[in-house]
Protein backbone atom coordinates (compact mmCIF):
# COMPACT_ATOMS: atom_id res chain seq x y z
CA UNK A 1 8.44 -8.80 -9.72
CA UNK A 2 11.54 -6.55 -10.04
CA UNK A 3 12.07 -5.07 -13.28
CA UNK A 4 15.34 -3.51 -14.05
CA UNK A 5 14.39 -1.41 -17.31
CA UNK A 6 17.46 0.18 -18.61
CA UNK A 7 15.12 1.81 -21.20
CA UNK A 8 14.51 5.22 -22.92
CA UNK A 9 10.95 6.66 -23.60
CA UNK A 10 11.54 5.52 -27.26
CA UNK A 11 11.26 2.18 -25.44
CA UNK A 12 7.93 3.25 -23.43
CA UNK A 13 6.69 3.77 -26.95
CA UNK A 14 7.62 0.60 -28.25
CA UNK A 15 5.98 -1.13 -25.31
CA UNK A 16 2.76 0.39 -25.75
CA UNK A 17 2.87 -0.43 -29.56
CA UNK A 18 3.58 -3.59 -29.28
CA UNK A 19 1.07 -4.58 -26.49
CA UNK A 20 -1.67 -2.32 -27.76
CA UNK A 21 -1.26 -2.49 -31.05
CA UNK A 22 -3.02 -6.41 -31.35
CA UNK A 23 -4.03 -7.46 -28.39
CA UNK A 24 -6.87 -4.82 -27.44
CA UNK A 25 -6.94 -3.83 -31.45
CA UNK A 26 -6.68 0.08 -30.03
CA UNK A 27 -6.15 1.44 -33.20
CA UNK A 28 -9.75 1.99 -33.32
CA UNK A 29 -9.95 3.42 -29.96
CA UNK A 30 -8.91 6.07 -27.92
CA UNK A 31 -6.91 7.12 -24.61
CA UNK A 32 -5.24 9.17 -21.97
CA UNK A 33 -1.42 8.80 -20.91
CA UNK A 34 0.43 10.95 -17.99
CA UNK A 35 4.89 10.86 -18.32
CA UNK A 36 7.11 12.23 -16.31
CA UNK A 37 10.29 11.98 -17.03
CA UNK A 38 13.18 11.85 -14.39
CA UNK A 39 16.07 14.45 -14.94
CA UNK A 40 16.20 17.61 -17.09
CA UNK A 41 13.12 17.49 -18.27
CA UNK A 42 11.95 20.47 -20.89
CA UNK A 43 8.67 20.09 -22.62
CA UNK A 44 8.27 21.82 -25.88
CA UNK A 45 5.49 22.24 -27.47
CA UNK A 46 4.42 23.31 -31.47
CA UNK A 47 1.66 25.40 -30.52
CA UNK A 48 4.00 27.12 -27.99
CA UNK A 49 1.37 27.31 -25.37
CA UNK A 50 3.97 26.43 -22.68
CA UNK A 51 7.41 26.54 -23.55
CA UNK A 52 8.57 24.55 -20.66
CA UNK A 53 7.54 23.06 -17.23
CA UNK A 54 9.76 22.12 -14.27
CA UNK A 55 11.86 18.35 -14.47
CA UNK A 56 9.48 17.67 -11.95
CA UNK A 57 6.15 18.31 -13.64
CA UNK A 58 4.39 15.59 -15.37
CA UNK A 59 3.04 16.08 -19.14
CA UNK A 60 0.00 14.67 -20.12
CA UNK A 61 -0.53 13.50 -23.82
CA UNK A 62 -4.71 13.47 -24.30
CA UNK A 63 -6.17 11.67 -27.09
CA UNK A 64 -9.25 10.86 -26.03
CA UNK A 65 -12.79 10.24 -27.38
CA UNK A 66 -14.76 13.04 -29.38
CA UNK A 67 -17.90 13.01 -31.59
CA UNK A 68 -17.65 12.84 -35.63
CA UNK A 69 -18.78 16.30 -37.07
CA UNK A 70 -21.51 14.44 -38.56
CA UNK A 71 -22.86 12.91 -35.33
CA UNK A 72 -26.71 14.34 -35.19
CA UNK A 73 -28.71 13.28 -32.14
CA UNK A 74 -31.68 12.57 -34.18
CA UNK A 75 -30.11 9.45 -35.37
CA UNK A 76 -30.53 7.71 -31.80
CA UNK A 77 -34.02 7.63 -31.15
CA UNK A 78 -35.29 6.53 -27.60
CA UNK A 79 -37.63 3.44 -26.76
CA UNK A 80 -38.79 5.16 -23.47
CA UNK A 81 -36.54 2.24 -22.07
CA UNK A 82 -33.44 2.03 -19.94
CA UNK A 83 -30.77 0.11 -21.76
CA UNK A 84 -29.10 -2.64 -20.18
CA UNK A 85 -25.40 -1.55 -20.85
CA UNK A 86 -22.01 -0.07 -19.18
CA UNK A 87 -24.15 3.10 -18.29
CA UNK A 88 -27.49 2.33 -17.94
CA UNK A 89 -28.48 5.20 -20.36
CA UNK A 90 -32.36 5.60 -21.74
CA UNK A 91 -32.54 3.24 -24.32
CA UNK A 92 -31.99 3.72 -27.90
CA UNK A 93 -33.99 1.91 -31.15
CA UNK A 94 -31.47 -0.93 -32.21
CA UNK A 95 -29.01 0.30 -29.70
CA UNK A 96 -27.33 1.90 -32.37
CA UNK A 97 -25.55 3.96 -29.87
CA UNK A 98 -23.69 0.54 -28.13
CA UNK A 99 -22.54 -0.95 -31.52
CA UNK A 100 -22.15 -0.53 -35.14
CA UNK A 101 -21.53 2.04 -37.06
CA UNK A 102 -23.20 4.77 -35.14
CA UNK A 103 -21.44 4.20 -32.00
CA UNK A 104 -18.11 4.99 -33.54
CA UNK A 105 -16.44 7.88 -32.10
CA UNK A 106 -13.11 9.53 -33.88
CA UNK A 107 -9.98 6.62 -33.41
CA UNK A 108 -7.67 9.24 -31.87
CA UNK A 109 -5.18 6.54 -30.64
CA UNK A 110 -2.70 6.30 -33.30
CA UNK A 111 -2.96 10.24 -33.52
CA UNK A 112 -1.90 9.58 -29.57
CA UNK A 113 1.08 7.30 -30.08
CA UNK A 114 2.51 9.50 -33.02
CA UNK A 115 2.60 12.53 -30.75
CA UNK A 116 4.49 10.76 -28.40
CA UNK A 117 6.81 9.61 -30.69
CA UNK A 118 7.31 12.41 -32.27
CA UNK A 119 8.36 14.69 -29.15
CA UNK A 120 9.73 11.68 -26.83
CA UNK A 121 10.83 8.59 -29.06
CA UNK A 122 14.00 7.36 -30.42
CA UNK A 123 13.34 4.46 -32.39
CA UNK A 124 12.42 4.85 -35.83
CA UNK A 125 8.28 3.54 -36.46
CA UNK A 126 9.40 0.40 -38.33
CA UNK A 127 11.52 -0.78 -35.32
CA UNK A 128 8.40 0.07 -33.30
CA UNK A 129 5.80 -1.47 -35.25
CA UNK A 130 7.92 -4.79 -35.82
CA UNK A 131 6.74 -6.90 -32.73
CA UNK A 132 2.88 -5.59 -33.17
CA UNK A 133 3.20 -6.97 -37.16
CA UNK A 134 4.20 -9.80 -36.02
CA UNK A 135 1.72 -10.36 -33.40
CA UNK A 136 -1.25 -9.73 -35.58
CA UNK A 137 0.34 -12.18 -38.67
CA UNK A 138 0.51 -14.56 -35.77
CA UNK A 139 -3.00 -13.99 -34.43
CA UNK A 140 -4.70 -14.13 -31.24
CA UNK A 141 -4.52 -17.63 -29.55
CA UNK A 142 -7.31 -19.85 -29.28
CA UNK A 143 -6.96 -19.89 -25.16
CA UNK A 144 -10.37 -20.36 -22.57
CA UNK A 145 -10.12 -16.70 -21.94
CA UNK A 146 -10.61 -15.98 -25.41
CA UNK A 147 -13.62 -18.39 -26.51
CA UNK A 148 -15.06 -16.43 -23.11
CA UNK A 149 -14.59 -12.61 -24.20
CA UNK A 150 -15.83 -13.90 -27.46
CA UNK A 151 -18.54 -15.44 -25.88
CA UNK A 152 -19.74 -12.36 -24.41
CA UNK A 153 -19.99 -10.71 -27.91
CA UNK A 154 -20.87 -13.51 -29.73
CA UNK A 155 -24.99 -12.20 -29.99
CA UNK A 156 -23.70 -9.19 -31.48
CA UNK A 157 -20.56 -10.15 -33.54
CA UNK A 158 -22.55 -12.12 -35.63
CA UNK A 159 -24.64 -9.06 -36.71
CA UNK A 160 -21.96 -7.43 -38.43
CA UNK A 161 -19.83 -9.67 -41.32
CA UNK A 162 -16.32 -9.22 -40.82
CA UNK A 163 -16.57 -9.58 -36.80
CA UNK A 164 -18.57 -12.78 -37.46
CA UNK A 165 -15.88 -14.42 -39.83
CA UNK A 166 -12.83 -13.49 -37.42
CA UNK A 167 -14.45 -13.92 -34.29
CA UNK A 168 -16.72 -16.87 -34.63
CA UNK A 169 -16.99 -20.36 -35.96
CA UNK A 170 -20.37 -20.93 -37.20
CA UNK A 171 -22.01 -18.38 -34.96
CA UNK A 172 -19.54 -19.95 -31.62
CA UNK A 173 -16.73 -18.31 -30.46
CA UNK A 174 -13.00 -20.48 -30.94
CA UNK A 175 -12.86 -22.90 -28.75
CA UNK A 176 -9.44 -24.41 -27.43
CA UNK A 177 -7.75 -28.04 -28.29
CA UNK A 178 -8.61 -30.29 -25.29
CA UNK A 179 -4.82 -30.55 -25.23
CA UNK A 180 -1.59 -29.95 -26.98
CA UNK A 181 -0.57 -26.34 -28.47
CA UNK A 182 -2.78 -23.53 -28.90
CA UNK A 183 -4.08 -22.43 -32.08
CA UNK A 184 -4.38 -18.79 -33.60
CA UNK A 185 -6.09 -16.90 -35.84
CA UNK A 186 -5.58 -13.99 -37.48
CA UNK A 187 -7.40 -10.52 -37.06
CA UNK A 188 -8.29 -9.94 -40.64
CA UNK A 189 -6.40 -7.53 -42.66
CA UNK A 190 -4.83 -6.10 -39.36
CA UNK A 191 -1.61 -6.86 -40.30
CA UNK A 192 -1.78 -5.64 -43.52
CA UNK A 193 -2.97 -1.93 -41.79
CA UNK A 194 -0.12 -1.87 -39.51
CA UNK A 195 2.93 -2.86 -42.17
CA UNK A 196 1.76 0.39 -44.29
CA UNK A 197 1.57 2.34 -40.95
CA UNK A 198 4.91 1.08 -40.71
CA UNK A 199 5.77 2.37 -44.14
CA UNK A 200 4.03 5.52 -44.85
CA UNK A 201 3.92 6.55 -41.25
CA UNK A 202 1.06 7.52 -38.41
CA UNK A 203 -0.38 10.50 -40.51
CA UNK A 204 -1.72 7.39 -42.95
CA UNK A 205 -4.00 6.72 -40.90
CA UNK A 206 -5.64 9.77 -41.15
CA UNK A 207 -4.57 11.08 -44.57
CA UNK A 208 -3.19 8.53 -46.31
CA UNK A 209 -4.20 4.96 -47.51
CA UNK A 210 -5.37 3.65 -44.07
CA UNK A 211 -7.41 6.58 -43.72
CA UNK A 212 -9.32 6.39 -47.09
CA UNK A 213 -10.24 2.46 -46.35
CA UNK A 214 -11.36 3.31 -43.32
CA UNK A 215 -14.19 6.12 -44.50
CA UNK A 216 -14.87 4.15 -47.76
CA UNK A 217 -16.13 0.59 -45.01
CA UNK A 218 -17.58 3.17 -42.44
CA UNK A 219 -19.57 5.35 -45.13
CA UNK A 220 -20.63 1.69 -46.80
CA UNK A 221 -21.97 0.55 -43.14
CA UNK A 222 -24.30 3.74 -42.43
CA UNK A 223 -21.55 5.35 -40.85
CA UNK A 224 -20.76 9.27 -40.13
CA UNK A 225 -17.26 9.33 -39.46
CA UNK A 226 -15.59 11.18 -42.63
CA UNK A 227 -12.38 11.99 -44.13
CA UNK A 228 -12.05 15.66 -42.41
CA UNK A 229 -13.06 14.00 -38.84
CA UNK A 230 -9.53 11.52 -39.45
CA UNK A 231 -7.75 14.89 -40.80
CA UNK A 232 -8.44 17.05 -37.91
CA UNK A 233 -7.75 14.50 -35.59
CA UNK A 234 -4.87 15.51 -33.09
CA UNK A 235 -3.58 14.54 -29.85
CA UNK A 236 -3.86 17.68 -27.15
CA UNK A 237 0.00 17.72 -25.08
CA UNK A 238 -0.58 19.98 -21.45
CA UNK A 239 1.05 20.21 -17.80
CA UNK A 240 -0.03 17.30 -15.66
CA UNK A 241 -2.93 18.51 -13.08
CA UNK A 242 -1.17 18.79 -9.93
CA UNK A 243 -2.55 17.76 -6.10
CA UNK A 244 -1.12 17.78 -3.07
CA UNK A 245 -1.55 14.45 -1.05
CA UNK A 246 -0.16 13.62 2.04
CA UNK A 247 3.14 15.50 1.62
CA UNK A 248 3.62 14.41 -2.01
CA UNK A 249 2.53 15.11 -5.04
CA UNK A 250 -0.09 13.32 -7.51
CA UNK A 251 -0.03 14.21 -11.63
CA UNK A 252 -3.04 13.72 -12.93
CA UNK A 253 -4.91 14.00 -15.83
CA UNK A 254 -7.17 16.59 -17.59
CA UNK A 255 -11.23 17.66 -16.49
CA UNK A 256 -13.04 14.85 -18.41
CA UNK A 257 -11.52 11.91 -16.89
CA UNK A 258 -11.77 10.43 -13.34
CA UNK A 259 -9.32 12.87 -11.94
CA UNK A 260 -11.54 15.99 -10.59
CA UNK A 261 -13.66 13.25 -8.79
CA UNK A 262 -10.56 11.45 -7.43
CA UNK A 263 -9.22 15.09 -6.34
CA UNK A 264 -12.43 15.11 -4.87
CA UNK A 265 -12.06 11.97 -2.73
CA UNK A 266 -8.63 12.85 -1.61
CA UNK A 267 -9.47 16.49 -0.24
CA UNK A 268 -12.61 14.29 2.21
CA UNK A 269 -9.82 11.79 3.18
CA UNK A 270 -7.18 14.79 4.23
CA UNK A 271 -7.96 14.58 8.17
CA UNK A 272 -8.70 11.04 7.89
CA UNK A 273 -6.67 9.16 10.75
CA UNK A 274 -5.42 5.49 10.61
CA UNK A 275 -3.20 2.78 11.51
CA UNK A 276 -0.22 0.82 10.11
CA UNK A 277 -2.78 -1.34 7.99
CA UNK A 278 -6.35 -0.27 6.38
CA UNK A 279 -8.96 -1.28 8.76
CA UNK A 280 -12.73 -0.88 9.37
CA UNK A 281 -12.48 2.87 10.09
CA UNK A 282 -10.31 3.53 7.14
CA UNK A 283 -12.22 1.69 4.76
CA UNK A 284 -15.66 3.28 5.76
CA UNK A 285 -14.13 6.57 5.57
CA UNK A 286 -13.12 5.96 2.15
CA UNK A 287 -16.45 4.71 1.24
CA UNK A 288 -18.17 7.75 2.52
CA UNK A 289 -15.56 9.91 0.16
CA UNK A 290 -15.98 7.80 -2.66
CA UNK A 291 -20.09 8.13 -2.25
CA UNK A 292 -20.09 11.70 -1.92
CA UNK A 293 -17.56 12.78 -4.72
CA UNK A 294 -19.61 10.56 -7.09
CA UNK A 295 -22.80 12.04 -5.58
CA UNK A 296 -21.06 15.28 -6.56
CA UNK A 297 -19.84 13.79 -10.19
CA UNK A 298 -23.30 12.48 -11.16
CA UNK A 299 -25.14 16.07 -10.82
CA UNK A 300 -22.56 18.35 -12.19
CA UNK A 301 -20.82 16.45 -14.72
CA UNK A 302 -23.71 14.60 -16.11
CA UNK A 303 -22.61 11.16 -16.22
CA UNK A 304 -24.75 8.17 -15.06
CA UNK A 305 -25.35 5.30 -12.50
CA UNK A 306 -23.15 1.70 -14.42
CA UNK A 307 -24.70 -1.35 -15.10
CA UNK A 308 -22.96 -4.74 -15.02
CA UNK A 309 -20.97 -5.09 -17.83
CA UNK A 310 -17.31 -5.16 -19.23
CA UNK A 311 -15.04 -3.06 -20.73
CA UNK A 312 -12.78 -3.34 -23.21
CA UNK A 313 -9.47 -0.99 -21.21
CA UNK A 314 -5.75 -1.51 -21.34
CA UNK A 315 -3.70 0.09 -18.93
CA UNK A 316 0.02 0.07 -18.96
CA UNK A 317 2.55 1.51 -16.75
CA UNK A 318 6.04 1.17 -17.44
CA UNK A 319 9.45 2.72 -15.98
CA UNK A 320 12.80 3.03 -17.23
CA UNK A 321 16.61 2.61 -15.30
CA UNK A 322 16.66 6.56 -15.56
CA UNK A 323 13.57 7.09 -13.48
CA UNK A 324 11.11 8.07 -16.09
CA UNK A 325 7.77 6.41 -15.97
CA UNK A 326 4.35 6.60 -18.27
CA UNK A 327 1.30 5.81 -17.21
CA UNK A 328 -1.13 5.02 -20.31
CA UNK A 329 -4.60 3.72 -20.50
CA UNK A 330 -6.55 3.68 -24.14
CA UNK A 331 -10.01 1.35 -24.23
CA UNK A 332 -12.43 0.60 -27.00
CA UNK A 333 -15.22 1.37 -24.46
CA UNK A 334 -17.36 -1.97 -24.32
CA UNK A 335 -15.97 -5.13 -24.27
CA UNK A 336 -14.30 -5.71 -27.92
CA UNK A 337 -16.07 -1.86 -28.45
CA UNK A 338 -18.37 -1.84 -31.65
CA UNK A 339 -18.30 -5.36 -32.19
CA UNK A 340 -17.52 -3.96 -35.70
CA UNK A 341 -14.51 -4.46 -37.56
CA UNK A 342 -13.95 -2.35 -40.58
CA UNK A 343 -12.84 -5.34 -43.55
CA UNK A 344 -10.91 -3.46 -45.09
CA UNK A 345 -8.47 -2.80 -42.14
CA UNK A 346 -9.02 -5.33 -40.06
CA UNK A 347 -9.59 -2.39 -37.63
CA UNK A 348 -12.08 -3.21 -34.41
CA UNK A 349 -13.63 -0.15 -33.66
CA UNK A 350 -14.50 2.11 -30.68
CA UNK A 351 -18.24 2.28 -29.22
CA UNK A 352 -17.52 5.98 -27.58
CA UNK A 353 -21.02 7.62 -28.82
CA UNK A 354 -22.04 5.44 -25.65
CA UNK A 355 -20.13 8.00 -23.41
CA UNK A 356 -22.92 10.35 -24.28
CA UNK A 357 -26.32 10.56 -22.81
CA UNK A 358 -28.71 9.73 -25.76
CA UNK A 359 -31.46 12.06 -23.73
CA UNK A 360 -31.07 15.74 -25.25
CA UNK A 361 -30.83 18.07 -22.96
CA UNK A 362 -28.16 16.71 -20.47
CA UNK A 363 -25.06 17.72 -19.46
CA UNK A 364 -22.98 14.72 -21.35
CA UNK A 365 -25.69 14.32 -24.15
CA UNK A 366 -24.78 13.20 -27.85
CA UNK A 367 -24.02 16.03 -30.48
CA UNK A 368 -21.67 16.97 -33.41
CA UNK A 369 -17.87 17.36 -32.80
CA UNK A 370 -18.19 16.90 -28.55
CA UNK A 371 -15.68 15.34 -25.90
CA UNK A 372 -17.70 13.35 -23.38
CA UNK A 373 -16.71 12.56 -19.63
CA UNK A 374 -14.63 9.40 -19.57
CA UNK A 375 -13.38 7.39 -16.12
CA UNK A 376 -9.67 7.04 -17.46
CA UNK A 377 -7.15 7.25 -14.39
CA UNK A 378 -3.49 7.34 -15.15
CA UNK A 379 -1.24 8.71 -12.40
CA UNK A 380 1.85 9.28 -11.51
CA UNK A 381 3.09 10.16 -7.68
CA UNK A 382 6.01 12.21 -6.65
CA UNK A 383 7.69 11.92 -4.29
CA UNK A 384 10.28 15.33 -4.18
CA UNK A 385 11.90 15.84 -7.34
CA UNK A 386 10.70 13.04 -9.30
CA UNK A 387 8.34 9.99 -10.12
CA UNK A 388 7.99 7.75 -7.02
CA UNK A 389 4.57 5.26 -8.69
CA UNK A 390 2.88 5.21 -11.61
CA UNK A 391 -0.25 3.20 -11.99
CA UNK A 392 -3.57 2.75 -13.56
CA UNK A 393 -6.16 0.22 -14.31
CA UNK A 394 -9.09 -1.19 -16.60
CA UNK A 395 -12.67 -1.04 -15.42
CA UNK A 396 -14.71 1.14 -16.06
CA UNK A 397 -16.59 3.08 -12.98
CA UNK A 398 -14.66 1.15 -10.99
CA UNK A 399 -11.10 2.32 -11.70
CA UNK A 400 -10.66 5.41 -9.81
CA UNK A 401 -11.79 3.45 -6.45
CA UNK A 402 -8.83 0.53 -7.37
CA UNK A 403 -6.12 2.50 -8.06
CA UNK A 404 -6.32 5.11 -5.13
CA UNK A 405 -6.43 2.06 -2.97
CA UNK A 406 -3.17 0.27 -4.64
CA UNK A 407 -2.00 3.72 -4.27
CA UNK A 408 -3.10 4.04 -0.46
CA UNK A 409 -2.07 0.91 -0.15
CA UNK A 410 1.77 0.86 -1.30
CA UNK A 411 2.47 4.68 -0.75
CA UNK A 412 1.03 5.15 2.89
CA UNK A 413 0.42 1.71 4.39
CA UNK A 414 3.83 0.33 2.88
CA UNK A 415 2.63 -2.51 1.49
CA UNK A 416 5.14 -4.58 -1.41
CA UNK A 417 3.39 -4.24 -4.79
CA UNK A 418 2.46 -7.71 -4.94
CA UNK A 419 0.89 -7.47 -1.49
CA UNK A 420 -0.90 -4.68 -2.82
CA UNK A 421 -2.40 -6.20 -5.58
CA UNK A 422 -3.54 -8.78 -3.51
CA UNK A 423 -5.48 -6.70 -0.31
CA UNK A 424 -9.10 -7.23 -0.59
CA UNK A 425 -10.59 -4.04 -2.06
CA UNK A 426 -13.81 -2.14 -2.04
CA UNK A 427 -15.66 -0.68 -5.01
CA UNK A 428 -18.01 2.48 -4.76
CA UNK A 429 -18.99 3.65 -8.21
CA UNK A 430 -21.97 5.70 -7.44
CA UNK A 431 -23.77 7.79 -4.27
CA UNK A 432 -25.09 4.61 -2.94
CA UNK A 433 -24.15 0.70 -3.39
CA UNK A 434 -20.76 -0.38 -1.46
CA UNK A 435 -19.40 -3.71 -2.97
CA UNK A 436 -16.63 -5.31 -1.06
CA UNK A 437 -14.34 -8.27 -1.34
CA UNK A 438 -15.62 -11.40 0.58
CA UNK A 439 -12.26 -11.71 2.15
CA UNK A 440 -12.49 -8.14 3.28
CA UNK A 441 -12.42 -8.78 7.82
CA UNK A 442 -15.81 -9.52 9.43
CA UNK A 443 -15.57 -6.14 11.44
CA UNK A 444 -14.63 -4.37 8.03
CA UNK A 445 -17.50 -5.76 6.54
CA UNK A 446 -20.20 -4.51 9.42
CA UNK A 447 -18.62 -1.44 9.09
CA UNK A 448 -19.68 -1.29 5.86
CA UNK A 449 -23.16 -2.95 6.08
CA UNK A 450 -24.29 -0.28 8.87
CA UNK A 451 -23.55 2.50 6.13
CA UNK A 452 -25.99 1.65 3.40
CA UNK A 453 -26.29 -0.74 0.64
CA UNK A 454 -23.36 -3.59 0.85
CA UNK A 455 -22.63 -6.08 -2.04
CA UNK A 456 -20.49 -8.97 -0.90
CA UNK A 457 -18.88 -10.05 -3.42
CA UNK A 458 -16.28 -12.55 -5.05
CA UNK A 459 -13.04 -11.01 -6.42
CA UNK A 460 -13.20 -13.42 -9.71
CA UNK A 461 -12.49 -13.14 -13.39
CA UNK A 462 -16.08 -12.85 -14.00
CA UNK A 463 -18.40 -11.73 -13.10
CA UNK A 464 -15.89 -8.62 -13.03
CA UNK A 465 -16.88 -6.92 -9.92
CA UNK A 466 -13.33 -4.75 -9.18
CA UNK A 467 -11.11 -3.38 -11.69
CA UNK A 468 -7.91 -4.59 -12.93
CA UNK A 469 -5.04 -1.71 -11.79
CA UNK A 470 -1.42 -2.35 -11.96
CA UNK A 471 1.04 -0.48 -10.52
CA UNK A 472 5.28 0.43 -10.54
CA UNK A 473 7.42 1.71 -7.91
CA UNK A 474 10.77 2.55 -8.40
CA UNK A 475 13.03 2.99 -5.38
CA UNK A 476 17.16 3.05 -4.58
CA UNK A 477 17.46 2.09 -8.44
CA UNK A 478 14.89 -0.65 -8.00
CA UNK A 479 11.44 -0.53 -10.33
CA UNK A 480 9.06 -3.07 -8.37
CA UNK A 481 6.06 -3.62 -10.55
CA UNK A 482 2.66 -6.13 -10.45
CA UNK A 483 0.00 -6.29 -12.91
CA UNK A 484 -3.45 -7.26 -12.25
CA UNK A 485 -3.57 -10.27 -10.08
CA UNK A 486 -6.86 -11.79 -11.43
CA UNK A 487 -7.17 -11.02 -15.02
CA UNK A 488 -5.32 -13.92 -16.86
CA UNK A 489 -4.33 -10.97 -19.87
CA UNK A 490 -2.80 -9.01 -17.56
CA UNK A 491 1.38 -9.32 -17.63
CA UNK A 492 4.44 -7.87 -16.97
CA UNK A 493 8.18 -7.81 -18.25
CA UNK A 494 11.19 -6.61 -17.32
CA UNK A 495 14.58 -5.95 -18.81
CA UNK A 496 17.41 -7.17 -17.53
């Protein structure tokens, strides 16, 4: 759809409050985001690291997950086991790493917004935090996709109190009216937490009020997350990685995302030749780069083969009528994280100890005060002097794959957006397996088969076999966006 944003970054930031604020309750979690501003662009800092990077260079705001001070890897004892979750990690006793108050890693996301709205905004935080207040005193709606999230979690929402009374109705998740409106509930005492962030401002929520509810439920749970975790918590501003693809430019994000593997992929694909549309050649040569730089991932970075299960990502891209575009993704880890919400916030929390290897001894194993390996993937593409796409997705694993193929797709096959979003894609999230659309071309899919391992799949809203990316590309004064084109929470909006 065309969206004509005549917006300033203050406006990015109220965007990302407003969506992320209620609907993925990412106050408890964590995230990533990559901006690059169109024109004159300085970039100041307060630890005066860098004083200032070309317009042209991307920043990259980093708040992502790391361990409580407190975190000792003696609390996660093994069965001997391999756990069925996201990872497929050795088991732990009571999987204390996957939810409750164990798993929590340090909420760094409001610590993440604040820094951007403190160097980049323009509307005060009340203005800003207006539309999320009023989202969470309306509450979440009652719809099919919700009763099936809730679903999911329902076996272990009902182990912790709060979750159970929000979430479920006598140990079911909300079901929908068989017809008229939808209903809503409310997300406990969310809306409560965000009108004094509104007041007091985004330190609160690690110094203030907010913060001192949040260690008083977490310390009552078993918890280790304390007060000086929340005070030391700060988001981590730095030039945008820069790689050269195909005679532009691609800002990326820091070592401990999905970046250095994506750089990775890109670099195999560099002689790669192809046609005027992805074919059976093109996608087996991507395959082959994907295996190989997660081949290369797995032993040197220390993370580990996925299992089938969702996540609980938001991505958002947005653009502005001056050229300036932000690519953000923040996540909760699992689907709905924890599964724990603290009562006296209302806050759903992270489950970001499951980044870490429980096995000691490993390259990504648990311990006090560490930043794990994550697969976030925001980008932003240049194209000469100044933000040509943005994009990014939910997923898990599977992200990196999905978004260099929308971006494959849209910057070098010249695909629309929206017939973008559409192509049939492949997945590759570890040194072996292939999975590939069903509607992927009988020769693409040989291809593929005489490889290795193939997994034909259906592209559906669950099982959740591909991630969900979406994507903006701004052109002759035109932004041309799509969101995800299967996931019925995915959405966009323009301004006219």
């Amino acid at each position: 759809m065309p969206l004509r944003l005549r917006t300033s970054i203050g406006t990015l930031i109220f965007v990302a409050f407003a969506a992320m604020g209620i609907i993925t309750g990412a106050l408890g979690g964590y995230g990533l985001v990559v901006l690059s501003a169109a024109g004159n662009f300085v970039l100041d800092t307060y630890d005066r690291s860098f004083m200032a990077v070309s317009y042209a260079r991307a920043a990259t705001v980093d708040f992502g997950p790391t361990a409580p001070a407190a975190l000792n890897p003696n609390l996660f004892k093994l069965t001997g086991k391999v756990a069925a979750d996201l990872f497929g990690w050795p088991e732990v006793e009571g999987d204390v790493n996957i939810h409750g108050p164990l798993s929590f890693v340090i909420p760094s996301a409001p610590a993440g917004y604040a820094e951007i709205h403190q160097r980049w905004g323009k509307l005060p935080l009340s203005e800003i935090a207006a539309p999320a207040i009023a989202l969470a005193k309306r509450g979440l709606p009652e719809d099919w996709f919700t009763s099936l999230k809730v679903g999911v979690s329902a076996p272990i929402l009902k182990k912790y109190a709060e979750s159970a009374r929000i979430y479920l109705r006598d140990g079911l998740p909300p079901m929908p009216p068989y017809q008229g409106g939808l209903n809503y509930f409310r997300l406990g005492k969310l809306p409560d937490t965000l009108e004094q962030l509104a007041r007091a401002g985004w330190r609160d929520f690690y110094e203030g009020e907010i913060a001192g509810n949040i260690v008083a439920d977490v310390t009552q749970m078993g918890g280790v997350l304390s007060a000086e975790d929340l005070r030391n918590c700060k988001a981590r501003v730095s030039p945008a990685t820069e790689v050269p693809w195909r005679g532009r430019t691609l800002q990326l994000s820091g070592p401990l995302t999905a970046a250095p593997t994506a750089a990775d992929v890109l670099r195999q694909m560099k002689d790669v030749r192809f046609g005027a549309a992805p074919d059976a050649a093109w996608y087996l040569a991507l395959a082959r780069a994907l295996k190989a730089a997660y081949a290369q991932r797995l032993t040197s970075l220390g993370d580990a083969e996925p299992q089938a299960a969702e996540s609980c990502t938001t991505h958002i891209t947005v653009a502005d009528a001056d050229g300036t575009m932000v690519a953000m993704t923040t996540t909760l880890l699992s689907s709905m994280g924890s599964r724990t919400v603290l009562p006296s916030t209302g806050i759903l929390m992270n489950n970001g100890v499951m980044w870490f290897d429980p096995e000691p001894g490993q390259p990504n194993s648990i311990g006090p005060g560490k930043r794990p390996l994550t697969n976030m993937f925001p980008v932003i593409l240049r194209d000469g002097a100044g933000p040509w796409i943005a994009a990014g997705a939910s997923g898990g694993r599977r992200i990196m794959a999905a978004v260099l193929q929308m971006l494959w797709f849209v910057a070098e096959f010249s695909m629309s957006p929206e017939a973008a979003a559409h192509q049939p894609r492949i997945d590759v999230s570890g040194p072996n397996l292939i999975t590939a659309d069903r509607r992927l071309a009988p020769d693409i899919l040989k291809a593929l088969e005489a490889d290795g391992p193939l997994e034909v799949v259906e592209h559906a809203v669950l099982p959740v076999n591909f991630a969900c990316p979406n994507l903006i590309l701004q052109a002759d004064g035109m932004r041309t966006g799509v969101s995800d084109a299967m996931s019925p929470w995915s959405a966009a909006v323009a301004q006219a």
